[in-house]
Protein backbone atom coordinates (compact mmCIF):
# COMPACT_ATOMS: atom_id res chain seq x y z
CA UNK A 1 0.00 0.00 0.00
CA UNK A 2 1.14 3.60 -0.55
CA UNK A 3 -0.15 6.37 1.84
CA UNK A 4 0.20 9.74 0.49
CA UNK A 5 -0.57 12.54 1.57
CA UNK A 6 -0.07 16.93 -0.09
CA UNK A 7 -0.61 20.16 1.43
CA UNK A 8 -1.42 23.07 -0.34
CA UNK A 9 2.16 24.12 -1.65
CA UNK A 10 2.39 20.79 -3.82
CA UNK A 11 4.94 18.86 -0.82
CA UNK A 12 3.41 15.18 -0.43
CA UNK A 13 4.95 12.99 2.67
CA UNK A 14 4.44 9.02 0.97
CA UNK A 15 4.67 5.67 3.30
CA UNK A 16 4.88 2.88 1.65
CA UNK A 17 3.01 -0.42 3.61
CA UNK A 18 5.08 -3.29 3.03
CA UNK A 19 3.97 -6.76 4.26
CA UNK A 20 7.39 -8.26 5.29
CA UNK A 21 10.57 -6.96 6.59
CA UNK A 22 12.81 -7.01 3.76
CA UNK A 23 15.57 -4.15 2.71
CA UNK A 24 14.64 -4.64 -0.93
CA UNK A 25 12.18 -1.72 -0.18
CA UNK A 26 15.13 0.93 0.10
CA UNK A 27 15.90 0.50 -3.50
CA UNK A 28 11.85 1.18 -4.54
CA UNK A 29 11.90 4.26 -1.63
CA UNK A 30 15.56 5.16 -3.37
CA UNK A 31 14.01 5.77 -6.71
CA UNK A 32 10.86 7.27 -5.37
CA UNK A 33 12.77 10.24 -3.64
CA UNK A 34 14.54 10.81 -7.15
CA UNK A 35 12.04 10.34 -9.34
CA UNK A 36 9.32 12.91 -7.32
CA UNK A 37 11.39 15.51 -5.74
CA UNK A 38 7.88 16.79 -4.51
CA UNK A 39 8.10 14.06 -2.04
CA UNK A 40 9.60 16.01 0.81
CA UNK A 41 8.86 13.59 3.34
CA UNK A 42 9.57 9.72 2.92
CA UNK A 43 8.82 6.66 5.22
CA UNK A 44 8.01 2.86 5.68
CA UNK A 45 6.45 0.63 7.87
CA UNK A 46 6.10 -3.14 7.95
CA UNK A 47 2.34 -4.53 8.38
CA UNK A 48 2.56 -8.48 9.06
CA UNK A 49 -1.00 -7.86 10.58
CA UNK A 50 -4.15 -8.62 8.15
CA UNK A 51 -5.86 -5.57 8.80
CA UNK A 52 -4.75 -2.14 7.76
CA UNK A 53 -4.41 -0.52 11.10
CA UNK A 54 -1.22 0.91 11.31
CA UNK A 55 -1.26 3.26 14.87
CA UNK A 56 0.67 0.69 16.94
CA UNK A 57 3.67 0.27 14.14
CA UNK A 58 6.87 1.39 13.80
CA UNK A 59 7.15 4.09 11.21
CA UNK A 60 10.47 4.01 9.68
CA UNK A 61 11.82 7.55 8.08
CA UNK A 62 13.82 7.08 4.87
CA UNK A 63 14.41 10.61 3.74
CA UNK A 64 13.28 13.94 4.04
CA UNK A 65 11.57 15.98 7.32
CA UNK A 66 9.89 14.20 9.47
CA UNK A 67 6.33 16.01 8.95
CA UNK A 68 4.57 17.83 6.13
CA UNK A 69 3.98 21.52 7.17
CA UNK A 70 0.80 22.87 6.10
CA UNK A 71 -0.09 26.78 6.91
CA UNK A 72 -3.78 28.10 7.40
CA UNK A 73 -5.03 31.57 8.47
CA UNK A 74 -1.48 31.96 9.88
CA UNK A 75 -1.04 28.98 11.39
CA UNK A 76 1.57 26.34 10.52
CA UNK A 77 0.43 22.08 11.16
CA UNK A 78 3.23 19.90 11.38
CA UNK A 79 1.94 16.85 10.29
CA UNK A 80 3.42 13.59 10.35
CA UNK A 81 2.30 9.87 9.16
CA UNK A 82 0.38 9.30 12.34
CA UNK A 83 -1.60 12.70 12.30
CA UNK A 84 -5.04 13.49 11.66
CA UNK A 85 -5.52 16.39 9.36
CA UNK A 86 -8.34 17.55 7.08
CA UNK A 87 -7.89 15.60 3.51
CA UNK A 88 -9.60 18.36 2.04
CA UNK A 89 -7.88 21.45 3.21
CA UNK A 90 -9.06 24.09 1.38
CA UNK A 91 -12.90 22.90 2.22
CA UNK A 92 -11.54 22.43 5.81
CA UNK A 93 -10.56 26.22 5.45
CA UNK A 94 -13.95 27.26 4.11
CA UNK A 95 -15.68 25.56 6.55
CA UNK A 96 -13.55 27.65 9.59
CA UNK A 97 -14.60 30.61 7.37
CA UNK A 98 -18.26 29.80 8.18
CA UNK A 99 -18.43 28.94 11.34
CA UNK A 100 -16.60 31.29 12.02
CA UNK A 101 -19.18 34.08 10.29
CA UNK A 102 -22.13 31.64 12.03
CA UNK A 103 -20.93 32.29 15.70
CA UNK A 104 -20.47 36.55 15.51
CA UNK A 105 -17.23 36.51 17.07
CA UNK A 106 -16.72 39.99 18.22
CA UNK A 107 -12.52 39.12 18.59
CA UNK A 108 -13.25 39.45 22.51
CA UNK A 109 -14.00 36.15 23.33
CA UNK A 110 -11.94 32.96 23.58
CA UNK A 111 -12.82 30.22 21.47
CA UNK A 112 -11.53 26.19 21.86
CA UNK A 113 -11.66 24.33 18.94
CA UNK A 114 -12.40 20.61 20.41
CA UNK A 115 -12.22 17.37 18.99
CA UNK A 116 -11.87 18.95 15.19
CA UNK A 117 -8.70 16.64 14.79
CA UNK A 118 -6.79 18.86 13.32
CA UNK A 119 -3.06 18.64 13.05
């Protein structure tokens, strides 16, 4: 399997999923960083399980930073293979935009943003 995932400036962090543990795979993640140098953030992780849960893996980084840095309204989400983040962020943006407008904010108040997953 091959996870990949962009922000808005056109950077994609790819895992690849690899059933066994076998070093052949640093040849395929080799030509991957040379081939895309849009990939700005490379990693693998071995899934002997047969489910596709990966949270309680070992994420292995091959090349690159260690996240994928996206920016909205100002502020900067370091995201790395494990995160949650919107897979839509521009809609995720619009949709601040609006409930933002919905609740009046009058810029005195202080506002919590719960359980959105974000970042």
């Amino acid at each position: 399997n091959l996870i990949v995932r962009n922000n808005l400036k056109g950077e994609f962090m790819v895992v690849l999923v690899v059933r066994h543990e076998d070093e052949a795979v640093l040849p395929l993640l080799e030509a991957l960083k040379q081939e895309f140098p849009q990939i700005v953030s490379l990693w693998w992780v071995v899934n002997p399980k047969k489910n596709d849960t990966l949270y309680d893996l070992e994420f292995r980084h091959f090349s690159g930073e260690s996240f994928l840095t996206e920016e909205m309204e100002g502020l900067k989400f370091r995201i790395s293979p494990l995160s949650f983040y919107q897979t839509n962020p521009e809609q995720a943006l619009t949709l601040y935009r609006v409930a933002r407008e919905f609740a009046g904010l009058t810029g005195k108040e202080t506002v919590y943003d719960l359980y959105s997953g974000t970042g």
